[in-house]
Protein backbone atom coordinates (compact mmCIF):
# COMPACT_ATOMS: atom_id res chain seq x y z
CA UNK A 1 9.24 -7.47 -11.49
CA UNK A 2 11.17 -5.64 -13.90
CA UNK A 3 9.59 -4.50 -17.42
CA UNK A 4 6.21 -5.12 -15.58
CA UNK A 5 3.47 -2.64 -14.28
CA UNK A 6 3.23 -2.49 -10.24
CA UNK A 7 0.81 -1.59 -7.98
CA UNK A 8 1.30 -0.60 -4.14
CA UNK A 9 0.29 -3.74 -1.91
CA UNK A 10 0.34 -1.94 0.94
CA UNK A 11 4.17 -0.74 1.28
CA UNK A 12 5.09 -3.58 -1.15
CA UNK A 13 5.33 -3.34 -5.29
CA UNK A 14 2.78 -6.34 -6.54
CA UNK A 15 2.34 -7.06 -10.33
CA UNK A 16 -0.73 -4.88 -11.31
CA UNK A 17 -2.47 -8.97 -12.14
CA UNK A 18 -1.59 -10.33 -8.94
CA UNK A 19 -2.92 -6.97 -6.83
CA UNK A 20 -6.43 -7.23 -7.03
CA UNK A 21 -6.37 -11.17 -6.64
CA UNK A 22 -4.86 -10.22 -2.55
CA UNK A 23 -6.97 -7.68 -2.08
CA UNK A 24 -9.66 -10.29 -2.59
CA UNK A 25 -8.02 -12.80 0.01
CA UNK A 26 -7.53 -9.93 2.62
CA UNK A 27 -11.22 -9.16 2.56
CA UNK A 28 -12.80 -12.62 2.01
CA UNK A 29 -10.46 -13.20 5.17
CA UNK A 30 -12.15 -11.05 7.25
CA UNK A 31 -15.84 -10.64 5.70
CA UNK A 32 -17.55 -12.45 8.40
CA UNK A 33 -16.07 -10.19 11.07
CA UNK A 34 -15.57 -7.07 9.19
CA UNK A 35 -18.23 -4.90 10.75
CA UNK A 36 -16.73 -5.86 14.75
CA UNK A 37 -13.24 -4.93 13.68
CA UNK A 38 -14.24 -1.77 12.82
CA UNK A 39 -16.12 -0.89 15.85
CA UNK A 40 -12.74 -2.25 17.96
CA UNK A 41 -10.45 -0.20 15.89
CA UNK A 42 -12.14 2.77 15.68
CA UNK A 43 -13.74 3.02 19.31
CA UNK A 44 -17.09 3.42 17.31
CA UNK A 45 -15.96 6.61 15.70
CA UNK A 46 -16.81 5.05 11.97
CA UNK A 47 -20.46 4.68 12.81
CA UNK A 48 -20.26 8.90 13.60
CA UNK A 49 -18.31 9.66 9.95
CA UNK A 50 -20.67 7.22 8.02
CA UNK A 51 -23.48 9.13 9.43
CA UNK A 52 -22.07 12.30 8.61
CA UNK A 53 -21.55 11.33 5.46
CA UNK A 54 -25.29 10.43 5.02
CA UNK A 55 -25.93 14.03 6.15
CA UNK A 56 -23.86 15.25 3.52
CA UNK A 57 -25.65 13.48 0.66
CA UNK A 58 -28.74 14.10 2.23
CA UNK A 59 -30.69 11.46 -0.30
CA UNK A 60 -33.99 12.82 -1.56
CA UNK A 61 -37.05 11.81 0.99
CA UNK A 62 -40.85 10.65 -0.26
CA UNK A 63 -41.74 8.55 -3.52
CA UNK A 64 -39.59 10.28 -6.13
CA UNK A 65 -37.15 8.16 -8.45
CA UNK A 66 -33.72 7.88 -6.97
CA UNK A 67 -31.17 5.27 -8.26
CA UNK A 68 -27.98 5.07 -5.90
CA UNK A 69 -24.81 2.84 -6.50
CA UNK A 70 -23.00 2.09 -3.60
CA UNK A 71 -19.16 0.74 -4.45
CA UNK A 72 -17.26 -1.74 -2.69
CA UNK A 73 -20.85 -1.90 -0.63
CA UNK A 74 -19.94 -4.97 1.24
CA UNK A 75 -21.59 -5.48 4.14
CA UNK A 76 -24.31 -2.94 3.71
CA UNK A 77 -23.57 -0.36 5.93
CA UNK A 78 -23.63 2.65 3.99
CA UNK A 79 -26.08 1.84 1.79
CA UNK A 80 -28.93 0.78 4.67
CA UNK A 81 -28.45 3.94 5.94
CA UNK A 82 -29.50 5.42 2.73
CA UNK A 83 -32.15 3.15 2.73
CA UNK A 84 -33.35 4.47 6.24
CA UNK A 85 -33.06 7.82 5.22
CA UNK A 86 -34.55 7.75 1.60
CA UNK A 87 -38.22 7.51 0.83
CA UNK A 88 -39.88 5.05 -0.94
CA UNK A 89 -38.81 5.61 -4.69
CA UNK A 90 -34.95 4.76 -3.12
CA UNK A 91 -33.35 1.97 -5.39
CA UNK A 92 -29.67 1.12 -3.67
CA UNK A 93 -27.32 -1.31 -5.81
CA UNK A 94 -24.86 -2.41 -3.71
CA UNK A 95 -21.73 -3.40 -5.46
CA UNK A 96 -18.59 -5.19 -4.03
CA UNK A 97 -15.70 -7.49 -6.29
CA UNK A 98 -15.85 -9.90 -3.07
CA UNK A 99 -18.73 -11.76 -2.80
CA UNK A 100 -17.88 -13.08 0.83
CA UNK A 101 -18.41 -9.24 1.64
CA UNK A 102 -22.01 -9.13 0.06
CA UNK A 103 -22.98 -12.72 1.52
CA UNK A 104 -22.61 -10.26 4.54
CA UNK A 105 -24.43 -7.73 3.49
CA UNK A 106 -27.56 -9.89 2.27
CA UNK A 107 -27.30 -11.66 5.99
CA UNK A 108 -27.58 -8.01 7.22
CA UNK A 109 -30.42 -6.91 4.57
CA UNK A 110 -32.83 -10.40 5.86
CA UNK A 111 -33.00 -8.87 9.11
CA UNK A 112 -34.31 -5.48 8.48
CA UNK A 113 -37.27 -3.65 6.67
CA UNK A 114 -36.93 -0.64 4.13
CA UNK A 115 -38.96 1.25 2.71
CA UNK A 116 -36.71 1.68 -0.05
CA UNK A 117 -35.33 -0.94 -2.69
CA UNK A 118 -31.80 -2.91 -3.14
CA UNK A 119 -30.11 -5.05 -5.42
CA UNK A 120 -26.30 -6.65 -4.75
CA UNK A 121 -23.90 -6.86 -7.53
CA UNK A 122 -20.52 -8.50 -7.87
CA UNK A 123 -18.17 -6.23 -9.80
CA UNK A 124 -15.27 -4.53 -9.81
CA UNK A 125 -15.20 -0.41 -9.59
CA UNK A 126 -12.85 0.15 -12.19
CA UNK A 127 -15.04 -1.71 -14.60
CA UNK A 128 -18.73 -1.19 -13.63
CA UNK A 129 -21.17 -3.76 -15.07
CA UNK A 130 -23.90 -0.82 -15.42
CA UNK A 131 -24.67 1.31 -18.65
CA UNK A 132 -23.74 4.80 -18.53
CA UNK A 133 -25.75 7.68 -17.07
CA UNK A 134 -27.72 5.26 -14.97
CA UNK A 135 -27.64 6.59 -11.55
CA UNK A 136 -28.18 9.97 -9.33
CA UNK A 137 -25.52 9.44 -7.08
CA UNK A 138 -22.37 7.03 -6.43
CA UNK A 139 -20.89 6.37 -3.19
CA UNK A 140 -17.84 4.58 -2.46
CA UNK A 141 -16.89 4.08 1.80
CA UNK A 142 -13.26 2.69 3.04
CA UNK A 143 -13.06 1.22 -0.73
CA UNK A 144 -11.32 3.18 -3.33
CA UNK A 145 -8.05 3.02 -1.86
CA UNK A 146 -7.92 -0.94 -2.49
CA UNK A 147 -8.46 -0.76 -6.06
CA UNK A 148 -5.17 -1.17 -8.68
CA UNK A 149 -5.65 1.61 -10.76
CA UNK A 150 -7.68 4.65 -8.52
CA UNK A 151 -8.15 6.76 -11.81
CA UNK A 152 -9.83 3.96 -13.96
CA UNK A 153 -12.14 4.21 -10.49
CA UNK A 154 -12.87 7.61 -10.65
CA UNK A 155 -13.62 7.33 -14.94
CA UNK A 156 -16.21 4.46 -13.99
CA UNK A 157 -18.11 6.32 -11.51
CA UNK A 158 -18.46 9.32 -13.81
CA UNK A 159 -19.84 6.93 -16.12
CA UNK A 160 -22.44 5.55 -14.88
CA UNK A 161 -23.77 9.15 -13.28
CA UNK A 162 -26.70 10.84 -14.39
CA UNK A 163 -25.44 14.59 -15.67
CA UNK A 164 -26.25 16.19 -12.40
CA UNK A 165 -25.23 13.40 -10.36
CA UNK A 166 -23.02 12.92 -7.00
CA UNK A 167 -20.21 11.28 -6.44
CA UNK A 168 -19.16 11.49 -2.66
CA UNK A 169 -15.99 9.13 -1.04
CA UNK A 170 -15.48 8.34 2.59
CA UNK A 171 -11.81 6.88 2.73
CA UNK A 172 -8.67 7.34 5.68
CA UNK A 173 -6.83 9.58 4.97
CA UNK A 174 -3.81 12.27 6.05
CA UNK A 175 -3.45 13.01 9.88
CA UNK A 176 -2.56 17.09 10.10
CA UNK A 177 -1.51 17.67 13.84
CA UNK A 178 1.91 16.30 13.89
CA UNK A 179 1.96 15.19 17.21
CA UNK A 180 -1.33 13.03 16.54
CA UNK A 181 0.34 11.18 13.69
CA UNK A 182 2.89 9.88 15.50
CA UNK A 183 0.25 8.51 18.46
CA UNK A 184 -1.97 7.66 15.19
CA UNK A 185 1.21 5.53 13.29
CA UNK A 186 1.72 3.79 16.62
CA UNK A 187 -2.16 2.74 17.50
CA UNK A 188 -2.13 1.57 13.79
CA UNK A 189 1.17 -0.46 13.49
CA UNK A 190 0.96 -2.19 16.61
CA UNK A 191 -2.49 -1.96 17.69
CA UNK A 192 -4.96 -2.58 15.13
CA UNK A 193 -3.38 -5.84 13.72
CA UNK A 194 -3.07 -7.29 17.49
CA UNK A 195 -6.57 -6.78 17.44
CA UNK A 196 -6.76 -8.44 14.10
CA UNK A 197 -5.31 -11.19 15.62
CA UNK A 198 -7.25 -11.52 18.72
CA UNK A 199 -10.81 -11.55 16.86
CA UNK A 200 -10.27 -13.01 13.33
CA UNK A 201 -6.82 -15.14 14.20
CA UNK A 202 -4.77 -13.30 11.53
CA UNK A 203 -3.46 -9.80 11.65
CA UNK A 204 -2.00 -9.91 8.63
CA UNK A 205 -5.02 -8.53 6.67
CA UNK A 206 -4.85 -6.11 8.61
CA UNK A 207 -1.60 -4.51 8.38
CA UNK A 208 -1.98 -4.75 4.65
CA UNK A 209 -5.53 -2.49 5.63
CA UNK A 210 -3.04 -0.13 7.76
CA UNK A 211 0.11 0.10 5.22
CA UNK A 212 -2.75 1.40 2.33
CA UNK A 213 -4.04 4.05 4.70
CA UNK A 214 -0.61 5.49 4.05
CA UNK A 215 -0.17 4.94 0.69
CA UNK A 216 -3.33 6.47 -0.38
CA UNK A 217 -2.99 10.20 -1.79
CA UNK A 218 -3.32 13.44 0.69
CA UNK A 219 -6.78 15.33 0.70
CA UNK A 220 -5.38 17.49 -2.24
CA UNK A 221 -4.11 14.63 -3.62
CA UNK A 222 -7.34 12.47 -3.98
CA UNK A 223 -9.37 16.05 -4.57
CA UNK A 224 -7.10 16.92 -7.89
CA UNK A 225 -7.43 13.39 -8.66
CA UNK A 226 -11.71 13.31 -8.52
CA UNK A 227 -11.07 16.64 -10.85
CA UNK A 228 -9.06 15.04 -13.56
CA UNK A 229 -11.30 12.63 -13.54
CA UNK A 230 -14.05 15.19 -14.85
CA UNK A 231 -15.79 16.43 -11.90
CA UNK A 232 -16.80 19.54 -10.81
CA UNK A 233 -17.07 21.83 -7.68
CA UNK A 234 -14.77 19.08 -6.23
CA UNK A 235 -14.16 19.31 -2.59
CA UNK A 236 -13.26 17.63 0.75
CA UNK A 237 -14.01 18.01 4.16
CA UNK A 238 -11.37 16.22 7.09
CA UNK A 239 -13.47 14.34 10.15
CA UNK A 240 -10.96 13.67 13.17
CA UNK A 241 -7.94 15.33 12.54
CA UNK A 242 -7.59 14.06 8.95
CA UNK A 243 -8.19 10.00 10.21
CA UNK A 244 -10.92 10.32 7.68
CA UNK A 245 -11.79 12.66 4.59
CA UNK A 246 -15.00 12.99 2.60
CA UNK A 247 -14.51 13.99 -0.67
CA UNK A 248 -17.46 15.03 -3.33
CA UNK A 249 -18.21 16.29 -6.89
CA UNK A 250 -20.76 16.40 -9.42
CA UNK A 251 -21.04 15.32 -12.88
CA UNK A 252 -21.86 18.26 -14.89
């Protein structure tokens, strides 16, 4: 690929056009059972972090005006639980490139009540199809490490934020007990896509999902990242050792 731009493919170098295009495939290849591979390969844990993570943007209760954009949305999982948490003025766009991953989340959506609002929209995070200072808070979950170009990202979500609005990220991150990594590297490697193959017949998704785990920037990394990107009282808090980070700022 020489004299062109490159992206990380998991460990591979892919043409920055081809990365987003795989991405795609990986995901619309496991949509339909996206939500049970993540119970298997996390023994349940992610339903704890999202819900911590709903603590920590504690959405505003009763009838008042609240707009919330929820990236790379999917299947509807953090965003519902907004919607079960918010009052009634809630209004939750969920937003996802792949729209086998929101044909998911609209199955999910028919099947339960809110007293809240939502929308779906296809579109890709580093190019928002919103105006800008349109929404109170952003939230992106297990998403902003599969985009090409992470900064662009970051630029969009600032965007489309209200002044005073919260940007908050739930994403794997950087184990920090050494003797945990090594047990986590060899759960991931050789566990996680066996299960891949067991319950959607191809693992290979899913060591791409395991390779960008480690490709992804540190806590400090991601944090001076969210900064450059212009937000303010930037900071991150590690859930399980470092398996997970959340990561939040404010547009000033």
């Amino acid at each position: 690929m020489e004299n062109q731009q490159t992206a990380p493919f998991g460990f591979k170098q892919v043409s920055e056009g081809e990365k987003q295009g795989m991405v795609n495939e990986v995901f619309s290849a496991v949509a339909s059972r996206y939500d049970q591979m993540n119970d298997l390969m996390s023994g349940g844990l992610h339903r704890l972090w999202k819900d911590d993570f709903i603590t920590r943007l504690n959405p505003p209760r009763g009838d008042q005006p609240y707009k919330h954009l929820d990236v790379a949305g999917g299947t509807g999982d953090i965003a519902f639980r907004i919607l079960n948490t918010a009052g009634s003025g809630c209004h939750v766009t969920i937003a996802d490139i792949n729209p086998e991953m929101l044909k998911e989340g609209r199955k999910r959506a028919e099947a339960q009540r809110f007293e809240g609002e939502y929308d779906f929209a296809v579109t890709n995070a580093e190019k928002l199809a919103f105006p800008d200072q349109h929404f109170d808070a952003y939230t992106i979950a297990f998403g902003i490490r599969n985009v090409t170009h992470i900064d662009q990202a970051l630029k969009e979500a600032w965007r489309v934020l209200k002044p005073g609005g919260r940007f908050m990220c739930l994403e794997f991150s950087h184990v920090d007990i050494p003797a945990l990594e090594a047990l986590y590297d060899a759960y991931s490697y050789t566990v996680v896509p066996a299960i891949g193959k067991v319950v959607t017949g191809d693992g290979q998704p899913y060591r791409y999902l395991v390779e960008s785990i480690r490709t992804f920037p540190n806590q400090q990394n991601f944090a001076n990242m969210i900064t450059k990107a212009g937000f303010s009282q930037v900071k991150y808090t590690s859930l399980s050792a470092g398996v997970v980070a959340i990561h939040s700022g404010w547009r000033t």
